[in-house]
C-alpha atoms as a PDB file:
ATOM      1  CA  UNK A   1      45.441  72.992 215.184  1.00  0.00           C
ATOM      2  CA  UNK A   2      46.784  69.575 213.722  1.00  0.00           C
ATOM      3  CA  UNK A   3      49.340  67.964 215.017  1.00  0.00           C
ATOM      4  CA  UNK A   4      52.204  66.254 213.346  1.00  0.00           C
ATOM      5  CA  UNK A   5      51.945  61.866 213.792  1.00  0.00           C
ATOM      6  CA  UNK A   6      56.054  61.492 214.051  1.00  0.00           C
ATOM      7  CA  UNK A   7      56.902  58.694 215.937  1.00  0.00           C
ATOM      8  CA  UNK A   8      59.788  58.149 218.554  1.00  0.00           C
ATOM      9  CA  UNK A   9      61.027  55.619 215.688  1.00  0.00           C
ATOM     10  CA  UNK A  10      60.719  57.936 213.333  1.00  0.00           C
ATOM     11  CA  UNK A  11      62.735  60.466 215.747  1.00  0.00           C
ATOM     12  CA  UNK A  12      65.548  58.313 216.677  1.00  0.00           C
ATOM     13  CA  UNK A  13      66.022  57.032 213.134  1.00  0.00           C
ATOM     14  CA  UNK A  14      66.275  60.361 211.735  1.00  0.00           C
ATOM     15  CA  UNK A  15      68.853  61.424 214.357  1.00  0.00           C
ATOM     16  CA  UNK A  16      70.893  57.943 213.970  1.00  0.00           C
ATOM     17  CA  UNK A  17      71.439  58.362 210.415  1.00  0.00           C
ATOM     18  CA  UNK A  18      72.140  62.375 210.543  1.00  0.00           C
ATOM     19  CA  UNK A  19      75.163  61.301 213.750  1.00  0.00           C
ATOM     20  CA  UNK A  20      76.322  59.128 210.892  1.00  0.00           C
ATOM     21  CA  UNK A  21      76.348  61.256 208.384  1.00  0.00           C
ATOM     22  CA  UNK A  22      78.262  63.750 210.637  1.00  0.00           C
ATOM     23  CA  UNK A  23      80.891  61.303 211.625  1.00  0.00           C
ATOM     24  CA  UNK A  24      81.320  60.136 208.526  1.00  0.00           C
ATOM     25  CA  UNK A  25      82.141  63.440 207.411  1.00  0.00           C
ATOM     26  CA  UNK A  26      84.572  64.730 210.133  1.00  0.00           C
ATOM     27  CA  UNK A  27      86.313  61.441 209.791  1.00  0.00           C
ATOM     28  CA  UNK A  28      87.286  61.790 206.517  1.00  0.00           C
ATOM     29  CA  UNK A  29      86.829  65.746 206.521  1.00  0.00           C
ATOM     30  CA  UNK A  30      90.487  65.635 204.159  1.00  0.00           C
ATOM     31  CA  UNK A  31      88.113  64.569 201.320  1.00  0.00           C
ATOM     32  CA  UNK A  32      84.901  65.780 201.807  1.00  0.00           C
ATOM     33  CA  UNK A  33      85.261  69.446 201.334  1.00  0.00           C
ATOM     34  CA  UNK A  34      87.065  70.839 198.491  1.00  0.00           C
ATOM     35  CA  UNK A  35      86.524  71.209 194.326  1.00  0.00           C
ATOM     36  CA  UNK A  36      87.124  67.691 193.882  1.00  0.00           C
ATOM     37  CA  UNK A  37      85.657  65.717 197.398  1.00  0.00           C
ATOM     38  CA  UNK A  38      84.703  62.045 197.866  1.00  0.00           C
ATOM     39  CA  UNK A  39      82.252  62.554 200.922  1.00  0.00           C
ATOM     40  CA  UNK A  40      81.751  58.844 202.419  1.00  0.00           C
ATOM     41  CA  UNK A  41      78.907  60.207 204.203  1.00  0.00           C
ATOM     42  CA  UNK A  42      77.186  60.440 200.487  1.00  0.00           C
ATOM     43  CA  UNK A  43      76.526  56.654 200.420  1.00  0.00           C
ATOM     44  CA  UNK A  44      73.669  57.529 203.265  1.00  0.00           C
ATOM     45  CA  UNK A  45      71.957  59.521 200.351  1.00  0.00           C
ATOM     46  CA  UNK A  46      70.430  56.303 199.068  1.00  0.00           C
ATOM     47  CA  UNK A  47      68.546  55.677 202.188  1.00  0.00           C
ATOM     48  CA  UNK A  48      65.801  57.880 201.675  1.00  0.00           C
ATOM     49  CA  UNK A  49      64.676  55.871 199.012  1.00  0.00           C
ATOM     50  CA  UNK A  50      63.565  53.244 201.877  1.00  0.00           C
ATOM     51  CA  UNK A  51      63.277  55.320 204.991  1.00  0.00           C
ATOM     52  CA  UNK A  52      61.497  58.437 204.862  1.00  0.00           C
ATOM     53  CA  UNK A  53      63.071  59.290 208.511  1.00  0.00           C
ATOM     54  CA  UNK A  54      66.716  59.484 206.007  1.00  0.00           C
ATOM     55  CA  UNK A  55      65.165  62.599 204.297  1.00  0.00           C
ATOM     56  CA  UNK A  56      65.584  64.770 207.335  1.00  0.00           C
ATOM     57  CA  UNK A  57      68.722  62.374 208.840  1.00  0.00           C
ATOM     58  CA  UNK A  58      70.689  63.460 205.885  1.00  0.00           C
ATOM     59  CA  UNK A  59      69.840  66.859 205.576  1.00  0.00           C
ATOM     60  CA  UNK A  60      70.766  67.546 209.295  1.00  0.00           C
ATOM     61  CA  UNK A  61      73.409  65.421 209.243  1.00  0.00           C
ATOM     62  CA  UNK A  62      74.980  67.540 206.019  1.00  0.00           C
ATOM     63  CA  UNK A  63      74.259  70.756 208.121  1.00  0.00           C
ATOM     64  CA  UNK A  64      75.698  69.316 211.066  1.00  0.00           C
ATOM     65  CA  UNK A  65      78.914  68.039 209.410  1.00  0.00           C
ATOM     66  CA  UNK A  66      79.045  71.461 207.146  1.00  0.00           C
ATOM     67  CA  UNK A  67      79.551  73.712 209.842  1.00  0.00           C
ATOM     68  CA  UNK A  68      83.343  73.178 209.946  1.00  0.00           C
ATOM     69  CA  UNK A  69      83.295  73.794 205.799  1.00  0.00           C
ATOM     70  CA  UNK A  70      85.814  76.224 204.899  1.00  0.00           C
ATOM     71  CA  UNK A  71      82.886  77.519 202.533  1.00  0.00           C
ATOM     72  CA  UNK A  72      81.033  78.719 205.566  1.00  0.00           C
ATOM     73  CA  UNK A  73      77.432  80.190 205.913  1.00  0.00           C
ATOM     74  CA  UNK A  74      77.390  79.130 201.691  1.00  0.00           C
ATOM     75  CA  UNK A  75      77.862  75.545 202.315  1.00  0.00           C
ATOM     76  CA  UNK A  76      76.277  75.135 205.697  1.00  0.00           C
ATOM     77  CA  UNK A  77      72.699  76.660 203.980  1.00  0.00           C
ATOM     78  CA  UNK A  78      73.309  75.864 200.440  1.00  0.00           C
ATOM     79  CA  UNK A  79      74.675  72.588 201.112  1.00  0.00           C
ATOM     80  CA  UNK A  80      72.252  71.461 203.680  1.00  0.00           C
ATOM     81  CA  UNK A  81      69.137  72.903 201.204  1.00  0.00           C
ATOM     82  CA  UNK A  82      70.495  70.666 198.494  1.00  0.00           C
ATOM     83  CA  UNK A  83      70.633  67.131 200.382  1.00  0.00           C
ATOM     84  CA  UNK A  84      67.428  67.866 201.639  1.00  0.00           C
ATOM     85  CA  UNK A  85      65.741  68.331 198.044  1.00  0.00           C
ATOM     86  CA  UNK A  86      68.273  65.360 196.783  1.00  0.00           C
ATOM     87  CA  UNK A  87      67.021  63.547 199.507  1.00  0.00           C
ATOM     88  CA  UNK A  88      63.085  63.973 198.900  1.00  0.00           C
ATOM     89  CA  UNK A  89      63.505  63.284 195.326  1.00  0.00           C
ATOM     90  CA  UNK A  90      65.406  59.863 196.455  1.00  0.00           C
ATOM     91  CA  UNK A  91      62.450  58.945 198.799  1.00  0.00           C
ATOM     92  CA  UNK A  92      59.853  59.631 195.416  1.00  0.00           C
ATOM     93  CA  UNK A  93      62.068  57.676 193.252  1.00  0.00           C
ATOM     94  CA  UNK A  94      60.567  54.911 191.365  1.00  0.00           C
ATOM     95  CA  UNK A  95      63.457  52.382 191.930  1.00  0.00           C
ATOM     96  CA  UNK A  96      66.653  52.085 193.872  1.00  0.00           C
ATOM     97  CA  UNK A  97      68.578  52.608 190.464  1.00  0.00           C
ATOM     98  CA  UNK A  98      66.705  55.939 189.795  1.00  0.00           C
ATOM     99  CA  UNK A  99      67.039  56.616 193.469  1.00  0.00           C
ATOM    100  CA  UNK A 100      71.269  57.218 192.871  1.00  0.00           C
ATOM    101  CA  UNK A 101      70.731  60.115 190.771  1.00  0.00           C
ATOM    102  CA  UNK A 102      69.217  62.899 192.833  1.00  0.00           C
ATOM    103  CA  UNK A 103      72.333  63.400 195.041  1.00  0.00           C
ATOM    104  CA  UNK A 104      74.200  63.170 191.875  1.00  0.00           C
ATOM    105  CA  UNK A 105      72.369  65.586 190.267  1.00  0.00           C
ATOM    106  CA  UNK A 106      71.582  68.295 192.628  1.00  0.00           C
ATOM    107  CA  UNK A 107      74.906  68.276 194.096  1.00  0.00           C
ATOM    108  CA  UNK A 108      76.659  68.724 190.815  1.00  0.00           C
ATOM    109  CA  UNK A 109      74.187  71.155 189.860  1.00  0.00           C
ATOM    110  CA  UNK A 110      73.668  73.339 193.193  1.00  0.00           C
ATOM    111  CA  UNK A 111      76.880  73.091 195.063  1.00  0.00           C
ATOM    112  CA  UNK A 112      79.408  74.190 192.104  1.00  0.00           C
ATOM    113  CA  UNK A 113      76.957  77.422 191.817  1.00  0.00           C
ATOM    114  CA  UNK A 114      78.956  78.706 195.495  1.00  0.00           C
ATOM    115  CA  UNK A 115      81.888  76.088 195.105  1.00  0.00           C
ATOM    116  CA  UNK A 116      83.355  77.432 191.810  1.00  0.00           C
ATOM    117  CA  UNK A 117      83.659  81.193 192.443  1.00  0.00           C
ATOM    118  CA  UNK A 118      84.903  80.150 195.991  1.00  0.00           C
ATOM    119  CA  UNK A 119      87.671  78.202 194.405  1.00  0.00           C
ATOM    120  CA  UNK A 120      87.997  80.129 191.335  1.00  0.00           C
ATOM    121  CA  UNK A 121      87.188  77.739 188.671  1.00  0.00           C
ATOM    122  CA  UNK A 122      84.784  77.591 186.275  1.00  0.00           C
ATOM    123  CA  UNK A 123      81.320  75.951 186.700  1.00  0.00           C
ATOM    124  CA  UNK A 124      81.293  73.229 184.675  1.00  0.00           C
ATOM    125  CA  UNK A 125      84.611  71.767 185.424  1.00  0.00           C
ATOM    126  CA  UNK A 126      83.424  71.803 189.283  1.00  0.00           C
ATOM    127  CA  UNK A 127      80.078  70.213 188.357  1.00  0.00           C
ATOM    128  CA  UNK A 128      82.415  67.456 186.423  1.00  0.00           C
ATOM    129  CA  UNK A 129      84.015  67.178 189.788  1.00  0.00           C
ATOM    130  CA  UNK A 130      81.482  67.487 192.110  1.00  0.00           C
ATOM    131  CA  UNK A 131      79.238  64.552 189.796  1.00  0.00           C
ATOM    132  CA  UNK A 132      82.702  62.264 189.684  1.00  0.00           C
ATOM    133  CA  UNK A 133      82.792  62.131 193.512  1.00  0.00           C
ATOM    134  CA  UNK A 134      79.221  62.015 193.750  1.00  0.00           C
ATOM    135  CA  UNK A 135      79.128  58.813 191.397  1.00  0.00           C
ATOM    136  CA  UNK A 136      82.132  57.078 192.456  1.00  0.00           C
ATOM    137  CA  UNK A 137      80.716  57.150 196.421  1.00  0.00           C
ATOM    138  CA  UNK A 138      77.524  56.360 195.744  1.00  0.00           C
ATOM    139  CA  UNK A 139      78.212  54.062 192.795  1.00  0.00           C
ATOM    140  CA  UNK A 140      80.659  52.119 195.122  1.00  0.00           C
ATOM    141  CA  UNK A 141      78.993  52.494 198.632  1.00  0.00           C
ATOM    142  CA  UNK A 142      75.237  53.461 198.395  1.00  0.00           C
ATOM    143  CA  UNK A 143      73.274  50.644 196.556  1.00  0.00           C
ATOM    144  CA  UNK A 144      75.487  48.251 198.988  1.00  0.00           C
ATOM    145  CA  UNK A 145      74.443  50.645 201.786  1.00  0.00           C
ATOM    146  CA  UNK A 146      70.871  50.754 200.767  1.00  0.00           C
ATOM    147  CA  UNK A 147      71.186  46.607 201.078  1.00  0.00           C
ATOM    148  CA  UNK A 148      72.637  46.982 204.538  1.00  0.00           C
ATOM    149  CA  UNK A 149      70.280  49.084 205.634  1.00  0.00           C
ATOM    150  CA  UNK A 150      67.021  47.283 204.239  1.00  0.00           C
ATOM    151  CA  UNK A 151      68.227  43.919 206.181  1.00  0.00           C
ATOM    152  CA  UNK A 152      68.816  45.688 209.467  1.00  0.00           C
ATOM    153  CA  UNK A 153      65.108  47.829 209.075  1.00  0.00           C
ATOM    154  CA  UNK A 154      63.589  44.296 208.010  1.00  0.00           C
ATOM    155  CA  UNK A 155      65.207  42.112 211.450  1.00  0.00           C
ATOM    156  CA  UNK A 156      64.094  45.582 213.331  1.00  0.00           C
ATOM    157  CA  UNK A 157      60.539  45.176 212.408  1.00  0.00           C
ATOM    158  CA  UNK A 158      60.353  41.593 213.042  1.00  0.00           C
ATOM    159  CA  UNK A 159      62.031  41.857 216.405  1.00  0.00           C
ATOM    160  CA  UNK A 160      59.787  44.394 217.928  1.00  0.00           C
END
């Protein structure tokens, strides 16, 4: 049997960026959960695109900060599945521009699909909803997040 080559780095990277992700989230749990939510936490969504360790860091993170959704089991699966493919498809994105749009994307595809009948609306107008939010966080906090990160990874690696 093979094993796995994850590193302690690796590890403890992963798990940084999920605690942040959860903070962020039950900090400013008012507007992350709801038909129309600006999740802060969302501007983490960009890391993958630099840090492979992000794609599972977000994904548990979202579980992680999910299980208080009033959405329940829907959002605490559903939600969690949907970073994590958002996430991957960051990490294979071509460029950090292209990397914004699979959080984007999924989430205003996949979450409306439990978040509209939950709330009683129709699709579309919660996809519009979920995609505003989704744009205006990452628009205004993920490429400058992305930046952040990169320059604290790049003194990292030259440090030790």
């Amino acid at each position: 049997m093979k094993r796995a080559n994850i590193s302690v780095n690796y590890v403890a990277r992963s798990a940084v960026i999920a605690a942040v992700y959860f903070v962020l989230t039950t900090v400013s749990q008012s507007i992350s959960f709801g038909a129309v939510q600006f999740r802060i936490a969302e501007a983490l969504t960009v890391i993958p695109f630099v840090d492979p360790a992000a794609v599972p860091g977000v994904a548990i993170g979202c579980l992680l900060a999910n299980l208080s959704s009033p959405l329940g089991l829907a959002d605490i699966l559903g939600g969690s599945a949907i970073s994590l493919a958002a996430a991957y498809l960051t990490h294979k994105a071509p460029n950090r521009y292209i990397a914004i749009l699979p959080p984007v994307v999924m989430n205003a595809i996949g979450v409306p699909l439990y978040l509209a009948p939950f709330f009683s609306q129709p699709y579309w107008l919660v996809a519009a909803q979920i995609a505003l939010g989704q744009l205006t966080v990452i628009g205004i906090l993920g490429l400058p997040t992305l930046s952040l990160y990169e320059k604290i990874l790049d003194r990292y690696s030259k440090s030790g």
